[in-house]
Protein backbone atom coordinates (compact mmCIF):
# COMPACT_ATOMS: atom_id res chain seq x y z
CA UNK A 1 72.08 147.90 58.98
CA UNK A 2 70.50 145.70 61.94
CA UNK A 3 67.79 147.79 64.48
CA UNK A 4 67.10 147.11 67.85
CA UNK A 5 63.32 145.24 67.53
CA UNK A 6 62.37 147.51 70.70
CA UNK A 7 63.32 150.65 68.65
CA UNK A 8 64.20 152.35 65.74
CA UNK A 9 67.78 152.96 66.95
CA UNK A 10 70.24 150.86 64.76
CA UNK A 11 72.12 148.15 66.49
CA UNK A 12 76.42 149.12 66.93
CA UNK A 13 78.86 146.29 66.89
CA UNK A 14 82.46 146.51 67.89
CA UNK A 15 84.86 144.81 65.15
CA UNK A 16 88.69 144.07 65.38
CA UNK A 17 91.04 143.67 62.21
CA UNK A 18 94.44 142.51 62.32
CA UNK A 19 96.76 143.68 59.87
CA UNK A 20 99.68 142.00 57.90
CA UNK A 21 102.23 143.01 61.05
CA UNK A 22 99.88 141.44 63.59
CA UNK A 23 98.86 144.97 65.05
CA UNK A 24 95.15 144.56 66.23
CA UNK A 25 92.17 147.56 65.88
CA UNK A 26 89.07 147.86 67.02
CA UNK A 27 86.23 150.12 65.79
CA UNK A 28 82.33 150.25 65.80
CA UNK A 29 80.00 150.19 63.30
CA UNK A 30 76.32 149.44 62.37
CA UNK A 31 77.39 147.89 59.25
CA UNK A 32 80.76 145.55 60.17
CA UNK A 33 80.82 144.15 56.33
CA UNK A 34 80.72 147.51 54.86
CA UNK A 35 83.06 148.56 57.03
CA UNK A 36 85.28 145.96 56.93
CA UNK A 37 85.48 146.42 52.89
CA UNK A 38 85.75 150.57 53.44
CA UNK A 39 88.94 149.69 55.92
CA UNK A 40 90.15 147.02 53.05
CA UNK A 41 89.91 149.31 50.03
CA UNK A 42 91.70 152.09 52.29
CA UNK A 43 89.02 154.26 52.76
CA UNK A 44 88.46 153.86 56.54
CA UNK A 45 90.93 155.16 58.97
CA UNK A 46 94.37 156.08 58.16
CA UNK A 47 95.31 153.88 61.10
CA UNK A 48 94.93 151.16 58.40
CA UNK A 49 95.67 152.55 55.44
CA UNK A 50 98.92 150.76 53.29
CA UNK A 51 98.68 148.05 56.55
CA UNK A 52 97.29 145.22 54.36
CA UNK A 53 96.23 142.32 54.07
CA UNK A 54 93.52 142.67 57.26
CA UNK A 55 91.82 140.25 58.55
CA UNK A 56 88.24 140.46 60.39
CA UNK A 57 89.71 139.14 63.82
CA UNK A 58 86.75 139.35 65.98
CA UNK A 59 82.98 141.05 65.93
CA UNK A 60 80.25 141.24 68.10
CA UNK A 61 76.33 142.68 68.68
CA UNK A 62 76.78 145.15 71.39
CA UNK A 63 73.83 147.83 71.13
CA UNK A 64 73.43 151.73 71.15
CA UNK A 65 76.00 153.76 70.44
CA UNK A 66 76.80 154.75 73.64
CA UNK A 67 77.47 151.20 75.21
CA UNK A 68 79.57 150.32 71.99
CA UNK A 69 81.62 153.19 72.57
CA UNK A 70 82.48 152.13 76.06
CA UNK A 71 83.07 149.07 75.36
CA UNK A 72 85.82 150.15 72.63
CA UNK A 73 87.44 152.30 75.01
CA UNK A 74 87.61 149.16 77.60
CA UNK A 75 89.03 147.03 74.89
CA UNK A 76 91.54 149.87 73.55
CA UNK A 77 93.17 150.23 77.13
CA UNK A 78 93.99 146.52 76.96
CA UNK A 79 97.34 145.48 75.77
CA UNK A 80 97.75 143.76 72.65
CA UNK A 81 98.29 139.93 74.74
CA UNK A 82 95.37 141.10 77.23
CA UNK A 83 93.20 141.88 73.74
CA UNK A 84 93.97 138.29 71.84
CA UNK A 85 92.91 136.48 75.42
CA UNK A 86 89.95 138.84 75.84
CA UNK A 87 88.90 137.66 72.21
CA UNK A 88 89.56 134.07 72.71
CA UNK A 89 87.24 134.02 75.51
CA UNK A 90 84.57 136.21 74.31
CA UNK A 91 84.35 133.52 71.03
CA UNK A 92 80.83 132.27 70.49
């Protein structure tokens, strides 16, 4: 788990899998590999479960908590065109 060097508050990401039918989720996480490999071995949520293969789509460094959740609820309002163009351009 990654911490903020200014604090001992871990550092959230938001991550996006896709799954075998092309549906897109997004989460947060301090940990993106673990939870990537929690979501894969159908331990995360039931969202995925039984939806495999997935597919790490997108991740990124966002912060505390707080702004990580905000930012998942910005992405989660977008529709599923509006969230493949909001990754494209948000791409390192």
């Amino acid at each position: 788990m990654e911490k903020d060097d200014s604090s001992d508050a871990p550092v959230w990401h938001l991550y996006m899998i896709e799954t075998a039918a092309g549906a897109w989720y997004t989460g947060v996480t301090t940990d993106v590999e673990r939870r990537f490999y929690e979501h894969s071995r159908g331990l995360g949520a039931k969202a995925l479960r039984g939806k495999g293969p997935l597919r790490l789509v997108y991740q990124q460094m966002v912060g505390s908590h707080g702004e990580a959740l905000r930012l998942e609820a910005r992405v989660k309002r977008l529709s599923a065109a509006n969230k493949r163009l909001w990754v494209a351009q948000h791409r390192n």
